[in-house]
C-alpha atoms as a PDB file:
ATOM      1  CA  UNK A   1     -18.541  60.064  50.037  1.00  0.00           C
ATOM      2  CA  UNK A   2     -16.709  61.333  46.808  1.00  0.00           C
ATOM      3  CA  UNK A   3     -18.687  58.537  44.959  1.00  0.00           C
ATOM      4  CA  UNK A   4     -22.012  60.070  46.563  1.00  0.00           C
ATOM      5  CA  UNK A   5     -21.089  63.601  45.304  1.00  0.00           C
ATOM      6  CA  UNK A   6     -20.671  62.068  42.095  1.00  0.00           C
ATOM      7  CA  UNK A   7     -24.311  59.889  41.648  1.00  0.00           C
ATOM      8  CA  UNK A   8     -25.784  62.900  42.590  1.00  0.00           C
ATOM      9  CA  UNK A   9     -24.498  66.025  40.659  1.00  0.00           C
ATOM     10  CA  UNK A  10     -24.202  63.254  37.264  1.00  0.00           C
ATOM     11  CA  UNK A  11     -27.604  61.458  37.924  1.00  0.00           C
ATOM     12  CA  UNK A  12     -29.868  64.084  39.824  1.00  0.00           C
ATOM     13  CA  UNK A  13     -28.109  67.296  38.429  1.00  0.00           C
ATOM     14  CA  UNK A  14     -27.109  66.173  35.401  1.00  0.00           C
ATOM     15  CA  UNK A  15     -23.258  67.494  35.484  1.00  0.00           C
ATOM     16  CA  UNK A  16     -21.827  65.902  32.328  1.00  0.00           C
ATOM     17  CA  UNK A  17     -19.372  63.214  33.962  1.00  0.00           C
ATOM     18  CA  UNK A  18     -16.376  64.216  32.098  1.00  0.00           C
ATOM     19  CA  UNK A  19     -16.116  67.310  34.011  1.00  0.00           C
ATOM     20  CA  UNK A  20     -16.743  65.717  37.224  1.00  0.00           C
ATOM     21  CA  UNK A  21     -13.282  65.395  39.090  1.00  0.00           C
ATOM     22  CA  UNK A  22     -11.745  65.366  43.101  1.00  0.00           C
ATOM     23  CA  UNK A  23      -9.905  68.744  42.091  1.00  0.00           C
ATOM     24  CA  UNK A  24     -12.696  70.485  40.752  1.00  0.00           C
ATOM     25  CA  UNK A  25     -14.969  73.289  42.872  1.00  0.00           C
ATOM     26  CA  UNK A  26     -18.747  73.610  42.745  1.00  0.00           C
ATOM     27  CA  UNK A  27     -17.872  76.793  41.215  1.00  0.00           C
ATOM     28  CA  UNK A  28     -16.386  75.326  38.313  1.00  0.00           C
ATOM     29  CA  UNK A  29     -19.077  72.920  37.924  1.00  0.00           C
ATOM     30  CA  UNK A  30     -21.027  75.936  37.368  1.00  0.00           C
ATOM     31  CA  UNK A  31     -23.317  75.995  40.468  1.00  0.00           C
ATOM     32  CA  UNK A  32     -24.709  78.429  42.136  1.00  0.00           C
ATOM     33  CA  UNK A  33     -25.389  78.943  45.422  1.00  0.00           C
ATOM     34  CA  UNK A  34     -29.092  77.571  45.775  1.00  0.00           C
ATOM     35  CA  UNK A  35     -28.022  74.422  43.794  1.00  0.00           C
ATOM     36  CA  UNK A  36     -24.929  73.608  46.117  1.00  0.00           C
ATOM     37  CA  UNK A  37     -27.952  73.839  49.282  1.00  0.00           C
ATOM     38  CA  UNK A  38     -29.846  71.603  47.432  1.00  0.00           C
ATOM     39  CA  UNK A  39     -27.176  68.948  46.789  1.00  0.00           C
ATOM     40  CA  UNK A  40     -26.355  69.581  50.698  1.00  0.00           C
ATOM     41  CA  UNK A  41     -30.047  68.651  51.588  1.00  0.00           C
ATOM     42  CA  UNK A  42     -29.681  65.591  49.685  1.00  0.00           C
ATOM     43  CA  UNK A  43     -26.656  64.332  51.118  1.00  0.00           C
ATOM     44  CA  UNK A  44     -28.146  64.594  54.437  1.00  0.00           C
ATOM     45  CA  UNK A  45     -31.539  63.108  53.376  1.00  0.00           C
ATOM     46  CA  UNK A  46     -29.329  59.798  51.955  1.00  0.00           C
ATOM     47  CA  UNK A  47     -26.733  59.988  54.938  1.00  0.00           C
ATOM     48  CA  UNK A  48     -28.509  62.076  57.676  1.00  0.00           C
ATOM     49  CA  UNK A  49     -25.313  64.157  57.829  1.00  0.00           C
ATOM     50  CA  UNK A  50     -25.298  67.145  57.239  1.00  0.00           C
ATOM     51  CA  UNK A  51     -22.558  68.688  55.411  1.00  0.00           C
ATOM     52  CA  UNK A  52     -21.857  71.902  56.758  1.00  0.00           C
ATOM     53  CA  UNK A  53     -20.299  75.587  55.782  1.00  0.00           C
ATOM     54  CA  UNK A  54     -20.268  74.305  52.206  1.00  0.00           C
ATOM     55  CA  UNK A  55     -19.259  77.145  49.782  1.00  0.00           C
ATOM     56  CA  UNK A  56     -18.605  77.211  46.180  1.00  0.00           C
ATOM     57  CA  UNK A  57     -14.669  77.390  46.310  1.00  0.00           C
ATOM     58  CA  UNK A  58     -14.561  73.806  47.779  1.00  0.00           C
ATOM     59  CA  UNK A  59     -13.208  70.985  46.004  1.00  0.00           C
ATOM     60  CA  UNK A  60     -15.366  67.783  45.474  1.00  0.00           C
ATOM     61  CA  UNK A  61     -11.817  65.766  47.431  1.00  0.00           C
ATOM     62  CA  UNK A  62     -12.337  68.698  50.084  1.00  0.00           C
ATOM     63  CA  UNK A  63     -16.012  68.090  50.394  1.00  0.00           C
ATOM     64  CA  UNK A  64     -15.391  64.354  50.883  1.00  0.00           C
ATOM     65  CA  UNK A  65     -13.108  64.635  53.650  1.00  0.00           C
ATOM     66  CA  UNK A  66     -15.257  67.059  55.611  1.00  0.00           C
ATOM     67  CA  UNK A  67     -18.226  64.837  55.075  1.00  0.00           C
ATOM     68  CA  UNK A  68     -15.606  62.005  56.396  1.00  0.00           C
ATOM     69  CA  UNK A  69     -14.913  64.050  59.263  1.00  0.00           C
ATOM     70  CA  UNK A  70     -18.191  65.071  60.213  1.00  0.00           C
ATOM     71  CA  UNK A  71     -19.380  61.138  59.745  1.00  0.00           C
ATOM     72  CA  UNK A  72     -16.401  60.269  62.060  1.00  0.00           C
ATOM     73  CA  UNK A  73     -17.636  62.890  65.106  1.00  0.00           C
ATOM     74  CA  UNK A  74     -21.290  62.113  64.832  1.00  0.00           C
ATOM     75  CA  UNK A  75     -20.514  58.218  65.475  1.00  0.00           C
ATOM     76  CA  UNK A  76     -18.525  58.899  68.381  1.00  0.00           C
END
């Protein structure tokens, strides 16, 4: 899932790489709010899981793991 995160806010958001780390937040990558529900939307689109209560503070690592977690439950 980190990998996933990564395609999509280098290739479809165009977040310069080099910033682009597990310990960074969405805040620090500079999104906003709207941006972060679009990025959810296209997880779940590519996955058909949907990431929920997302919020800028999180860590891309942090994001991963709930996205493992939620993948984990819904294949139960």
């Amino acid at each position: 899932m980190y990998d996933r995160l990564v395609r999509l806010l280098t290739e479809v958001l165009s977040i310069d790489p080099a910033l682009v780390t597990p310990q960074r937040t969405f805040r620090e990558l500079e999104l906003d709010s709207i941006t972060l529900v679009e990025l959810a939307v296209m997880v779940t689109e590519e996955t058909g899981i949907s990431l929920q209560e997302l919020n800028l503070d999180l860590t891309l690592a942090q994001t991963a793991e709930r996205f493992a977690a939620q993948q984990s439950q819904s294949s139960v």
